[in-house]
N, C-alpha and C. Protein backbone atom coordinates (compact mmCIF):
# COMPACT_ATOMS: atom_id res chain seq x y z
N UNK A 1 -228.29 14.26 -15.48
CA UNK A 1 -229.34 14.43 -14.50
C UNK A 1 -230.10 13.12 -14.29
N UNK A 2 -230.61 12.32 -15.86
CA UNK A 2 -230.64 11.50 -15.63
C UNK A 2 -230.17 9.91 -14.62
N UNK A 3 -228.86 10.43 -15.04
CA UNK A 3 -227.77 9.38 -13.87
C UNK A 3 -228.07 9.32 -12.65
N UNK A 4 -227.99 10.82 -12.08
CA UNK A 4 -228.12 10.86 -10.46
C UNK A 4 -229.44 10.62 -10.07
N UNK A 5 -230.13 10.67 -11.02
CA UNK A 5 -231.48 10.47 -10.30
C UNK A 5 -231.94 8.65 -9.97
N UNK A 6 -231.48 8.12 -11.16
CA UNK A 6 -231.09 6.70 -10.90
C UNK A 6 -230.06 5.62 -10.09
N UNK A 7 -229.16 6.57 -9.75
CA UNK A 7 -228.79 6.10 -8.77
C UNK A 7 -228.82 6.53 -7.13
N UNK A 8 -229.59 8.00 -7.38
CA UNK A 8 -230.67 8.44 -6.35
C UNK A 8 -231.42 6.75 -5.30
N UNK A 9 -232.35 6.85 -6.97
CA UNK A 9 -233.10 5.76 -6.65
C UNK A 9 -232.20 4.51 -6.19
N UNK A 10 -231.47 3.87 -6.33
CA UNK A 10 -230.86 2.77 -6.86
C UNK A 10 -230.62 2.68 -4.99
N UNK A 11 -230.33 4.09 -4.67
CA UNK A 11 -229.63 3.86 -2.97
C UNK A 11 -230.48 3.88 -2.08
N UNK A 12 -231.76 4.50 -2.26
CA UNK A 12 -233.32 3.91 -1.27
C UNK A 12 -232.89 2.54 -0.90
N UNK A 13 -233.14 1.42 -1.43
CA UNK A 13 -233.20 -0.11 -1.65
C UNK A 13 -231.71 -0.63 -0.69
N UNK A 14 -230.63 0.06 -0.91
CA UNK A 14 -229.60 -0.21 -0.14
C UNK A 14 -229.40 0.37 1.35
N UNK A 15 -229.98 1.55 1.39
CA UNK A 15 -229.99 2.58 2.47
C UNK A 15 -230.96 1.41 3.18
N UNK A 16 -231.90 1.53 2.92
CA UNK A 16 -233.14 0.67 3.63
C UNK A 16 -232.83 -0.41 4.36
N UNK A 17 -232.44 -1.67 3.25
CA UNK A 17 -231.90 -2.86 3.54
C UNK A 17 -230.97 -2.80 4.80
N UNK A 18 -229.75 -2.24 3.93
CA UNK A 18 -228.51 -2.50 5.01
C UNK A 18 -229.06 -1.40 6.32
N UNK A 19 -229.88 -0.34 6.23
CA UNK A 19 -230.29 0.15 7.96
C UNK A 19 -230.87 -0.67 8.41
N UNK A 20 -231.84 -1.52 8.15
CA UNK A 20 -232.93 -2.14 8.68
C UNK A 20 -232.25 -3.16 9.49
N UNK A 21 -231.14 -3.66 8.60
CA UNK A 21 -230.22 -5.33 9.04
C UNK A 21 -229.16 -4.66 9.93
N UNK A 22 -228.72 -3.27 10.02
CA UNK A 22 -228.02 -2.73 11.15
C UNK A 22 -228.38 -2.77 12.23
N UNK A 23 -229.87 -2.53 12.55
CA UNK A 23 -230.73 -2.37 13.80
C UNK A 23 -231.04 -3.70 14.48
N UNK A 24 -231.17 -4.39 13.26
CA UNK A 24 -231.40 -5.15 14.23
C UNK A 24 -230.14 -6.60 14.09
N UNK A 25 -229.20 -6.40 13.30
CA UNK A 25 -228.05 -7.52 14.41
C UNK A 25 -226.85 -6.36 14.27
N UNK A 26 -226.89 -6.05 15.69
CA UNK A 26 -225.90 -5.34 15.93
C UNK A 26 -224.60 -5.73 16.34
N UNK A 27 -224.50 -6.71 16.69
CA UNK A 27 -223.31 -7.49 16.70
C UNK A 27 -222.41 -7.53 15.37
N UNK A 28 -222.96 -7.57 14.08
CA UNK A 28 -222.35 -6.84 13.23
C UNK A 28 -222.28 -5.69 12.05
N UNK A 29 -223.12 -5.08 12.61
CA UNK A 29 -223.63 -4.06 12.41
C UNK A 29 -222.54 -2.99 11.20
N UNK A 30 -221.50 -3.02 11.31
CA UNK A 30 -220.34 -2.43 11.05
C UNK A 30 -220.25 -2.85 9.75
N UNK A 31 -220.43 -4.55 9.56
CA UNK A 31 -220.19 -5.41 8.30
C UNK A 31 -220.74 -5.00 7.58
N UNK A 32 -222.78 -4.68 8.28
CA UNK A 32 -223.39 -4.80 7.28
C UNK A 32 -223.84 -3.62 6.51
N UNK A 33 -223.11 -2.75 6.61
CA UNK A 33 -223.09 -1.41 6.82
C UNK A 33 -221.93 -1.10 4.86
N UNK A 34 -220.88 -1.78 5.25
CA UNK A 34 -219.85 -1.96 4.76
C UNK A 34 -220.67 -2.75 3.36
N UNK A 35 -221.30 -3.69 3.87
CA UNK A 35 -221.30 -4.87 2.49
C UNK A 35 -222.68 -4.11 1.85
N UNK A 36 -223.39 -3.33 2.49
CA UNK A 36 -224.56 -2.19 1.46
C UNK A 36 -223.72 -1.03 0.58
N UNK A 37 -222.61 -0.62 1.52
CA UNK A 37 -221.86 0.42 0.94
C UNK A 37 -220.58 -0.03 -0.29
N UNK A 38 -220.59 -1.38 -0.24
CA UNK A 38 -219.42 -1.83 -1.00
C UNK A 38 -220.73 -2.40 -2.45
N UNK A 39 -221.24 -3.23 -1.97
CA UNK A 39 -222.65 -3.42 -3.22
C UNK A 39 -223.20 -2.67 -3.98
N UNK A 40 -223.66 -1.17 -3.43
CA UNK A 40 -224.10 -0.30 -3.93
C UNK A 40 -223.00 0.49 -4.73
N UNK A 41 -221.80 0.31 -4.69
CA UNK A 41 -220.75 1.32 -5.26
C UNK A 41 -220.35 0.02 -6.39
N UNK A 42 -220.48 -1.21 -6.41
CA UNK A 42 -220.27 -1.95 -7.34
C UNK A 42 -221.02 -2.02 -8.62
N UNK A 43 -223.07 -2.13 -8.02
CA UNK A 43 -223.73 -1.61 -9.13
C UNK A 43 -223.54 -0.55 -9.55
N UNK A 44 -223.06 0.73 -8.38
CA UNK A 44 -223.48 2.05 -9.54
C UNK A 44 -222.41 1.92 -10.27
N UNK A 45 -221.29 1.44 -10.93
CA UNK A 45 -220.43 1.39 -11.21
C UNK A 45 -220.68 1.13 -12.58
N UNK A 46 -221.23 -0.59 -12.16
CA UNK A 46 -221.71 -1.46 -13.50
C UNK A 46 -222.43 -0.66 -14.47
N UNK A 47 -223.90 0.04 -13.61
CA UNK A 47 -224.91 0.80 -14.01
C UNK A 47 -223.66 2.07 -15.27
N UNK A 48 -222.99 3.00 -14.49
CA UNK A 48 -222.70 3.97 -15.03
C UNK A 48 -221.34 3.31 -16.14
N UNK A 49 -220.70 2.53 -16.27
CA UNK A 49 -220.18 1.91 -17.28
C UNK A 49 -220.29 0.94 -18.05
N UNK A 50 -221.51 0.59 -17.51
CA UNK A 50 -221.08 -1.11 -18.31
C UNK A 50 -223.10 -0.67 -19.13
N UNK A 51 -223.70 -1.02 -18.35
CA UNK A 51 -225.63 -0.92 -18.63
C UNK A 51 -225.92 0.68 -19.46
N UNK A 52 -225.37 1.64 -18.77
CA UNK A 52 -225.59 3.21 -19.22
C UNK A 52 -224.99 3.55 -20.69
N UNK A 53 -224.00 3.04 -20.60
CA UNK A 53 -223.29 3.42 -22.00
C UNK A 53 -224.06 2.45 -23.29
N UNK A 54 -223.94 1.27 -22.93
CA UNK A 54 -224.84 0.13 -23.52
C UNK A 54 -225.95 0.61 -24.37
N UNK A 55 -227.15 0.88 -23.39
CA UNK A 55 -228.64 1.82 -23.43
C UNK A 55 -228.69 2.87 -24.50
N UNK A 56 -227.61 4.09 -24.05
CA UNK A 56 -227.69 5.12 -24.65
C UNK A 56 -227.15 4.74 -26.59
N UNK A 57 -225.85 4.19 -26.34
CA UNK A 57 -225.39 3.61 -27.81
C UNK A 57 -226.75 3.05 -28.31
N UNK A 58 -226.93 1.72 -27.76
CA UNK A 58 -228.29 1.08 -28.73
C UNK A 58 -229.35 2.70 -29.13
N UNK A 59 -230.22 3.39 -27.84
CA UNK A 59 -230.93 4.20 -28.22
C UNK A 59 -230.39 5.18 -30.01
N UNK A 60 -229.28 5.42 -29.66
CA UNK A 60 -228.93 6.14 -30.83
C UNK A 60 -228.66 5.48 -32.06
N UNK A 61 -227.78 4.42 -31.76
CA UNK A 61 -227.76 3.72 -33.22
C UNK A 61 -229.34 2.76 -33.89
N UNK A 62 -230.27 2.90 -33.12
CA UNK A 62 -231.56 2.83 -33.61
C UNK A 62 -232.76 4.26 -33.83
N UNK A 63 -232.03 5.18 -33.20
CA UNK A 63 -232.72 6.11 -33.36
C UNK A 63 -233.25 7.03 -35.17
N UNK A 64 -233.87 7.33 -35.35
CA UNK A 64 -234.29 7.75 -36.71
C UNK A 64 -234.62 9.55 -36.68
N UNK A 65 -235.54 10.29 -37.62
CA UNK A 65 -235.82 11.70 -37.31
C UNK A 65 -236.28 11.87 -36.47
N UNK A 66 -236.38 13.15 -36.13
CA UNK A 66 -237.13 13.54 -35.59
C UNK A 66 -238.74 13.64 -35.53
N UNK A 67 -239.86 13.69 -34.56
CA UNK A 67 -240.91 13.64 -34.74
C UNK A 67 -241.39 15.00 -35.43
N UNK A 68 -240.85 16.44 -34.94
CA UNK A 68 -241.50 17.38 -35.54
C UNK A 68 -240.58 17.95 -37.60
N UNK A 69 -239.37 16.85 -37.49
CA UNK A 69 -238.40 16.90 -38.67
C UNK A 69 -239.81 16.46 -39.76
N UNK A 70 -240.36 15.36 -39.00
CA UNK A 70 -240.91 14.45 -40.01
C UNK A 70 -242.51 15.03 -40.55
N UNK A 71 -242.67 16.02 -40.00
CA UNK A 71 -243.79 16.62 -40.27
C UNK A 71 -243.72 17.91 -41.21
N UNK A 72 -242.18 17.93 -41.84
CA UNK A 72 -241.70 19.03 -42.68
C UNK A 72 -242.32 18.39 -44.30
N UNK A 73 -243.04 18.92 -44.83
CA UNK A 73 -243.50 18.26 -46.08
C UNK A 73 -242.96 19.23 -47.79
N UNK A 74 -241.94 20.31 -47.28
CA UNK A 74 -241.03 20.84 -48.21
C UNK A 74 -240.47 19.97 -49.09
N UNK A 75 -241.05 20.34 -50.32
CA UNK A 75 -240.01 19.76 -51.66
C UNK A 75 -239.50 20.51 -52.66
N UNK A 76 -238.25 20.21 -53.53
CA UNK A 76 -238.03 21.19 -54.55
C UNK A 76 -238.84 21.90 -55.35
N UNK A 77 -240.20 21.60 -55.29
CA UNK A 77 -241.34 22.04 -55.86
C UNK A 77 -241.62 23.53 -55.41
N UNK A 78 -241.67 23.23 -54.43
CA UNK A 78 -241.98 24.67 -53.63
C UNK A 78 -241.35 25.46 -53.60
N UNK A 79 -239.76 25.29 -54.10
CA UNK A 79 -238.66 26.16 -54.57
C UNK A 79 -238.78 26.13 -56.59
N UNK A 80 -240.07 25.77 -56.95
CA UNK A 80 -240.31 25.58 -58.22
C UNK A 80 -238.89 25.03 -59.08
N UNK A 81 -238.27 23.97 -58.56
CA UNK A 81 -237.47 23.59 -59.42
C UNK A 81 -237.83 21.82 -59.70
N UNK A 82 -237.79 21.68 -60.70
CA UNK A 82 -238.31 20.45 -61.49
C UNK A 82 -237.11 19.08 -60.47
N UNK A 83 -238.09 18.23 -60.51
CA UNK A 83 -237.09 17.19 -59.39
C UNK A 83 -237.71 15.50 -59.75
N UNK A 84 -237.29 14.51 -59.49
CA UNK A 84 -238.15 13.58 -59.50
C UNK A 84 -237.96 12.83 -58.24
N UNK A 85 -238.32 11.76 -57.61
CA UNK A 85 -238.55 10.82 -56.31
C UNK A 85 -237.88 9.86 -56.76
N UNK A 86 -236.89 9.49 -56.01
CA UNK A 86 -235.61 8.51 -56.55
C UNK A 86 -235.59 7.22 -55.50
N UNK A 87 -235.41 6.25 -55.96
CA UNK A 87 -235.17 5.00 -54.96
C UNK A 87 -233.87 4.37 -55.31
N UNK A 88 -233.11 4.22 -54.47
CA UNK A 88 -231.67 3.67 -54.69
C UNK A 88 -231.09 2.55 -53.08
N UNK A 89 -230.58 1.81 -53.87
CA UNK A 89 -229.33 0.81 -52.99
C UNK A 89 -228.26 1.50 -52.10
N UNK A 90 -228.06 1.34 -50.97
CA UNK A 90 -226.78 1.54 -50.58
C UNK A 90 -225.74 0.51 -50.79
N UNK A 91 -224.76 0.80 -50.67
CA UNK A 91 -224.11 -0.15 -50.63
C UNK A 91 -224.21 -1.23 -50.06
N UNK A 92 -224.47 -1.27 -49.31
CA UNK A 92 -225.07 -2.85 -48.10
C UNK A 92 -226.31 -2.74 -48.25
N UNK A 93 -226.86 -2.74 -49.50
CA UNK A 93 -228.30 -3.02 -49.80
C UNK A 93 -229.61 -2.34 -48.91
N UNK A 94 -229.56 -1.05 -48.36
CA UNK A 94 -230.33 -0.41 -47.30
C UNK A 94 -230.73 0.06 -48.47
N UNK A 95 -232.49 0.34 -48.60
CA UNK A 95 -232.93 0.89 -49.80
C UNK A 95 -233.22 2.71 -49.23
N UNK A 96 -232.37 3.28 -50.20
CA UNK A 96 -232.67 4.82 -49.60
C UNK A 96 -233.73 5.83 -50.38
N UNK A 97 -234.26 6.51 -50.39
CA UNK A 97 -235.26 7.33 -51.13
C UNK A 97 -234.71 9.16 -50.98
N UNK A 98 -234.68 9.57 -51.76
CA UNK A 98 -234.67 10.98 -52.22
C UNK A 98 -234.72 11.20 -53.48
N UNK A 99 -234.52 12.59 -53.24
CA UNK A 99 -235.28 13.59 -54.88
C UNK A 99 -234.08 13.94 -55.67
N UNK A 100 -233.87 14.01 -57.24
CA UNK A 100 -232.87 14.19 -57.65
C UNK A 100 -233.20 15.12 -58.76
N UNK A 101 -232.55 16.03 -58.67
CA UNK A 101 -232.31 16.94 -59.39
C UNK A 101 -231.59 17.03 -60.78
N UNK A 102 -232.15 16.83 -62.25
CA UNK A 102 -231.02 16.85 -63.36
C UNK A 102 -230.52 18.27 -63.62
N UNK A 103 -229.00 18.31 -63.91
CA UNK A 103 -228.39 19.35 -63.84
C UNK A 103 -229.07 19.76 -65.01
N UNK A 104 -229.43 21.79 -65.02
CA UNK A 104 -229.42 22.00 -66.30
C UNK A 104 -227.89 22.65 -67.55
N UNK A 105 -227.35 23.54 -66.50
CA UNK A 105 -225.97 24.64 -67.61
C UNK A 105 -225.37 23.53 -66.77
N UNK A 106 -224.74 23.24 -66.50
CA UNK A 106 -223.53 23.03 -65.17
C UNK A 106 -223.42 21.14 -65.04
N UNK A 107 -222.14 20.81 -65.46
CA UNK A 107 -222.23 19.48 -65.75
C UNK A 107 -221.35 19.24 -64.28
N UNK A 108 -222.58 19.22 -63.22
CA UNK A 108 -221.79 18.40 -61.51
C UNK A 108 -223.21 18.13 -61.16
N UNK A 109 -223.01 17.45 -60.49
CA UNK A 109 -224.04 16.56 -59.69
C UNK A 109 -223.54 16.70 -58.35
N UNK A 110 -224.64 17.61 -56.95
CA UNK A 110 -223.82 17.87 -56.07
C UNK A 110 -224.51 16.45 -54.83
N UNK A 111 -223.97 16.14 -54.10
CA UNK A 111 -225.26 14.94 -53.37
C UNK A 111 -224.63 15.30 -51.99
N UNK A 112 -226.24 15.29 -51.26
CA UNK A 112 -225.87 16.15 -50.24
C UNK A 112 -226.40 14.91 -49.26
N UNK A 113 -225.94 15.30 -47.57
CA UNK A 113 -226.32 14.20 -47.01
C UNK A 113 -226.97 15.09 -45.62
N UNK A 114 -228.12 14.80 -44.67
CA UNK A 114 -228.45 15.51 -44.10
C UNK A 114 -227.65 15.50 -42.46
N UNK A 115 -228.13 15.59 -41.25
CA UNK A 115 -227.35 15.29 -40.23
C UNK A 115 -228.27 14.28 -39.40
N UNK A 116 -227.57 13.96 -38.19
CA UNK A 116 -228.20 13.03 -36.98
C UNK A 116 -229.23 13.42 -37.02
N UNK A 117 -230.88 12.36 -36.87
CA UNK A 117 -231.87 12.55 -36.62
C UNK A 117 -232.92 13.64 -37.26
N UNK A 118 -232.69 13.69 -38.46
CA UNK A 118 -232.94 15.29 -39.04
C UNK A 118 -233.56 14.31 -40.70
N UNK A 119 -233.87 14.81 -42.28
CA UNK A 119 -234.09 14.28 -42.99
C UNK A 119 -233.72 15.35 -43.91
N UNK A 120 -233.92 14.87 -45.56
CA UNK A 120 -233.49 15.39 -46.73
C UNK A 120 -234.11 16.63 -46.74
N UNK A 121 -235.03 17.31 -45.83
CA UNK A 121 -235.83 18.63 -46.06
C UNK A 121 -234.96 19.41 -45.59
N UNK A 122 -233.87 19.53 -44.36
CA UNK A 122 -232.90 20.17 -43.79
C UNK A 122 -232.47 20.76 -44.91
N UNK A 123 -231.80 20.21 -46.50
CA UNK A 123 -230.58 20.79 -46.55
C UNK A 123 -231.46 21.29 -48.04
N UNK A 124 -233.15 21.58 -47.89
CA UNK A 124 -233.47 22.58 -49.51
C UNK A 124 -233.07 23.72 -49.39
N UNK A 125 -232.96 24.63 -48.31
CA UNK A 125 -232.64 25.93 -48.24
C UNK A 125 -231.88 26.59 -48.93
N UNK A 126 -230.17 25.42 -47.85
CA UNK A 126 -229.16 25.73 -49.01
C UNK A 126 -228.65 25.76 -50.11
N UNK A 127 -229.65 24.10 -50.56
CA UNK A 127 -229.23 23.39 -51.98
C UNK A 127 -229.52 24.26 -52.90
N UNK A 128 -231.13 24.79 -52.90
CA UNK A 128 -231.86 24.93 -54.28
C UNK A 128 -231.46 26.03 -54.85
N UNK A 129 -230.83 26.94 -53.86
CA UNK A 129 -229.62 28.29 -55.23
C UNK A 129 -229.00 27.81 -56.12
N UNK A 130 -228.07 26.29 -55.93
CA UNK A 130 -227.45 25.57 -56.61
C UNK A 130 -227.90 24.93 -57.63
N UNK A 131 -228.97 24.19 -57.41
CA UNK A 131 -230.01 23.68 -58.42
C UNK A 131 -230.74 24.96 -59.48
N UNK A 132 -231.15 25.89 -58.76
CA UNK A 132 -231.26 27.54 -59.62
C UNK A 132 -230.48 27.74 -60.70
N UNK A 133 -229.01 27.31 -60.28
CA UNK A 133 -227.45 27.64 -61.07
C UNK A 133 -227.25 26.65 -61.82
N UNK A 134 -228.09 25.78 -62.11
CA UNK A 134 -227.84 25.09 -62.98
C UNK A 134 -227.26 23.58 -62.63
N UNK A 135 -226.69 23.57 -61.47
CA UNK A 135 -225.96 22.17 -61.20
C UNK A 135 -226.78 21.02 -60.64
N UNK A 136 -226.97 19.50 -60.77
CA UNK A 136 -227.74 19.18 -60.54
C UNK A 136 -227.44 18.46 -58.81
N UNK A 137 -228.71 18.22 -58.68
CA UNK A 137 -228.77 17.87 -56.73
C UNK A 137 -229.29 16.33 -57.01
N UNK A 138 -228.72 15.64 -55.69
CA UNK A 138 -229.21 14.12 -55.20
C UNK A 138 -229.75 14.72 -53.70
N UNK A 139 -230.78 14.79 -53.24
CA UNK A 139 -230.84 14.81 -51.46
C UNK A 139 -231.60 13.72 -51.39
N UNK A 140 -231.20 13.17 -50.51
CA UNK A 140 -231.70 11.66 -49.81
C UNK A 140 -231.65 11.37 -48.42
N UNK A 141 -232.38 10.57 -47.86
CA UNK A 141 -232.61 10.08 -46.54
C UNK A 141 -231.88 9.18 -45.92
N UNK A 142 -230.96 9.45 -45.00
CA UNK A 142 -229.70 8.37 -45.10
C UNK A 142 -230.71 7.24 -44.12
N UNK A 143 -229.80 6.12 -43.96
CA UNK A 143 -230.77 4.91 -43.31
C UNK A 143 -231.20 5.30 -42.23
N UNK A 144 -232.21 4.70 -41.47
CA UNK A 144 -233.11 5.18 -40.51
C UNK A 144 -233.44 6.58 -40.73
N UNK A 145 -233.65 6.98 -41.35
CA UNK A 145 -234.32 8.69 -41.47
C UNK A 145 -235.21 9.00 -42.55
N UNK A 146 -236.19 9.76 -42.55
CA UNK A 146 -237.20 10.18 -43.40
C UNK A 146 -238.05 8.79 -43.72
N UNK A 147 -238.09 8.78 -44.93
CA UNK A 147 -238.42 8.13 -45.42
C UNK A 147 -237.54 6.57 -45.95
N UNK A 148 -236.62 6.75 -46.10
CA UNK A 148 -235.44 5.39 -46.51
C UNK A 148 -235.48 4.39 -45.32
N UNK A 149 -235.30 3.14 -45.71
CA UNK A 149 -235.16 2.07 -44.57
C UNK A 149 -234.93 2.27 -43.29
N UNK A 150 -234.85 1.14 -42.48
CA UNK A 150 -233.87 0.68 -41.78
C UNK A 150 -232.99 0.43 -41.53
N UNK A 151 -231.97 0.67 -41.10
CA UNK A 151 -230.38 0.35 -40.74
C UNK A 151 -229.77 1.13 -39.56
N UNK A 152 -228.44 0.19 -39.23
CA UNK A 152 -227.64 0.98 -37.74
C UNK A 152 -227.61 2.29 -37.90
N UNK A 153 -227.58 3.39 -37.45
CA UNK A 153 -226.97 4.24 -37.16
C UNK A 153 -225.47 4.46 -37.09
N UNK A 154 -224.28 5.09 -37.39
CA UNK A 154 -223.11 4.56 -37.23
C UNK A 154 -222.71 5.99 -36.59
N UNK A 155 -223.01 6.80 -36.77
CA UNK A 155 -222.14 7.96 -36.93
C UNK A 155 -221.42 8.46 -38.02
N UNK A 156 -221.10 7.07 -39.73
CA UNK A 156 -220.49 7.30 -40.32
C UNK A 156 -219.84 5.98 -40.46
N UNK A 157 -219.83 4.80 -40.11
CA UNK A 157 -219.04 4.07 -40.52
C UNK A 157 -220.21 3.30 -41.51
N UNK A 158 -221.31 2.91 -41.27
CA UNK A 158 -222.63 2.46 -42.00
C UNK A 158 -222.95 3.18 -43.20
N UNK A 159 -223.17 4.85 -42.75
CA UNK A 159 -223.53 5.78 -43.46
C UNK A 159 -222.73 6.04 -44.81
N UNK A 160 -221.38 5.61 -44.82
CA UNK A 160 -220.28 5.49 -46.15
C UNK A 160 -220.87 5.04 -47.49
N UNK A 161 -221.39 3.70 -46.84
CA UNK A 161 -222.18 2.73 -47.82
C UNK A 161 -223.34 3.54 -48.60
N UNK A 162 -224.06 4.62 -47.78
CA UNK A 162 -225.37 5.53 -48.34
C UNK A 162 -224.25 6.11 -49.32
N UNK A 163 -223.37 7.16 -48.73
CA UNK A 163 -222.83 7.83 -50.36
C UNK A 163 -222.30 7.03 -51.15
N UNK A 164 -221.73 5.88 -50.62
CA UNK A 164 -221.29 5.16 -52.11
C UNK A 164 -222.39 4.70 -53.27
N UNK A 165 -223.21 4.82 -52.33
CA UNK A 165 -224.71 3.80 -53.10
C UNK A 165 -225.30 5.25 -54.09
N UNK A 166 -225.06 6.05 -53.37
CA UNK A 166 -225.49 7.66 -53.90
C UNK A 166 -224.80 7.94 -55.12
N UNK A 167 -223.44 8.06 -54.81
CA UNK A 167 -222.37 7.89 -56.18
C UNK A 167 -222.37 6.88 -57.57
N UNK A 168 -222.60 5.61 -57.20
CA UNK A 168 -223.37 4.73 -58.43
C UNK A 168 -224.67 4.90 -58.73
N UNK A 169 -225.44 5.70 -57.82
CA UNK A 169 -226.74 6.15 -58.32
C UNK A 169 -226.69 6.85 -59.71
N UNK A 170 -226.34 7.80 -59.23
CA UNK A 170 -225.80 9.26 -60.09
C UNK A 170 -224.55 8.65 -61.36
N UNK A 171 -223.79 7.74 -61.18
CA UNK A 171 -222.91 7.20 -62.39
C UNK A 171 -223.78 6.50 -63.16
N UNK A 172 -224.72 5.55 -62.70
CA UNK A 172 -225.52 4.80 -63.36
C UNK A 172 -226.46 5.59 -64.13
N UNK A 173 -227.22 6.57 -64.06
CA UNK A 173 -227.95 7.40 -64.63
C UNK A 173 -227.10 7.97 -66.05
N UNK A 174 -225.64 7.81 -65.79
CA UNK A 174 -225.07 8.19 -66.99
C UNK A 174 -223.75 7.51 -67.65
N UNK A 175 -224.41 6.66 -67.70
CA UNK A 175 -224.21 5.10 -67.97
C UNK A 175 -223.18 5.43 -69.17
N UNK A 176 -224.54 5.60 -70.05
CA UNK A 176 -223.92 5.98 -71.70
C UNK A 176 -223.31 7.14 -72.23
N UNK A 177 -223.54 8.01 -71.22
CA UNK A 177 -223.42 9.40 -71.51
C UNK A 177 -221.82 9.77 -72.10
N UNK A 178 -221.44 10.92 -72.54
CA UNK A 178 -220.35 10.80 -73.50
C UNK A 178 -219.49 11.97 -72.53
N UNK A 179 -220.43 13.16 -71.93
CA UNK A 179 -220.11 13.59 -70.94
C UNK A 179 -220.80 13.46 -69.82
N UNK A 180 -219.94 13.05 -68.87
CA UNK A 180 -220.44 12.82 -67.19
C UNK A 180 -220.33 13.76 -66.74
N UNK A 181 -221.35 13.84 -65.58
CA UNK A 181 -221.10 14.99 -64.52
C UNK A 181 -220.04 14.75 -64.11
N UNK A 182 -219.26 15.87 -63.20
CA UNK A 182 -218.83 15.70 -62.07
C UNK A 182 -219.46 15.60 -61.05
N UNK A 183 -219.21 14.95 -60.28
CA UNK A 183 -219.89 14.70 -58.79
C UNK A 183 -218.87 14.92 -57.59
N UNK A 184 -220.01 16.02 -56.93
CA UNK A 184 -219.32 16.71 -55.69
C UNK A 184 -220.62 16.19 -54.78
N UNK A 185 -219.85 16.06 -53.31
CA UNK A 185 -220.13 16.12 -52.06
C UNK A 185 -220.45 17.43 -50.59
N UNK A 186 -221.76 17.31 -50.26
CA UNK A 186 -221.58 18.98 -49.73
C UNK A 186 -221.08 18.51 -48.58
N UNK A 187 -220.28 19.56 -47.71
CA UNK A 187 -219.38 18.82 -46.34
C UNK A 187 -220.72 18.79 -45.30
């Protein structure tokens, strides 16, 4: 909707021009008719492939939560399960923040990741039965979201680096340990 309305606009400026320069040299009138209608189909062109796609990519791969996501102030607390406030590396050094859960019966560590534009409060609902059961939770703020840094947006090619950084989080915590968790991923 956006589109058409911009190139709505875009054809005032051409409509105008090339009528105005029709009226009055009519001798080639035909040309100039032609060279508004050939100009205008060149920008909208540029506009809708080359500038539009451009715009929207940057908007998203800088984009972060949501405004009303970010006003969610839910923590494992409120599901009364014991948690602490974690700061960790991604892999490409993006510093990420979430809450981590130590397993109590259940030797896995599950680390969950939230979706586009959304933050680590999305996924207590589902998690904290799990955390209930004994297994322990990582939820964290992947880059640009919640609370954790800055960084591209990828869709997933950036975002890799957050679980890897997530995964040596959680190994490093059990460094010495004689038994390790297992560590699972929620899809």
């Amino acid at each position: 909707m956006i589109t058409l309305i911009l190139l709505a606009l875009l054809l005032v400026p051409y409509a105008l021009i090339g009528g105005i320069l029709a009226l009055f040299w009519k001798a080639r009138r035909m040309a100039v008719l032609r060279w508004s209608f050939v100009s205008y189909l060149i920008l909208a062109v540029l506009i809708l492939f080359g500038a539009g796609p451009y715009f929207i990519a940057r908007m998203v791969s800088h984009a972060g939560t949501r405004p009303s996501d970010q006003q969610i102030k839910t923590t494992p607390a409120d599901y009364h399960i014991a948690y602490e406030d974690v700061i960790f590396e991604a892999r490409d050094s993006v510093r990420l923040r979430g809450w981590y859960v130590t397993p109590a019966s259940r030797k896995a560590v599950i680390i969950c990741t939230h979706g586009l534009f959304r933050n680590r409060t999305e996924l207590l609902e589902a998690v904290m039965p799990l955390a209930r059961d004994g297994y322990g939770t990582l939820l964290y703020d992947s880059r640009s979201h919640g609370t954790s840094d800055k960084g591209i947006v990828s869709f997933g090619y950036y975002e890799r680096n957050d679980v890897l950084g997530a995964i040596r989080y959680v190994l490093s915590r059990y460094r010495d340990a004689v038994d390790k968790p297992v560590i699972g991923l929620n899809p």
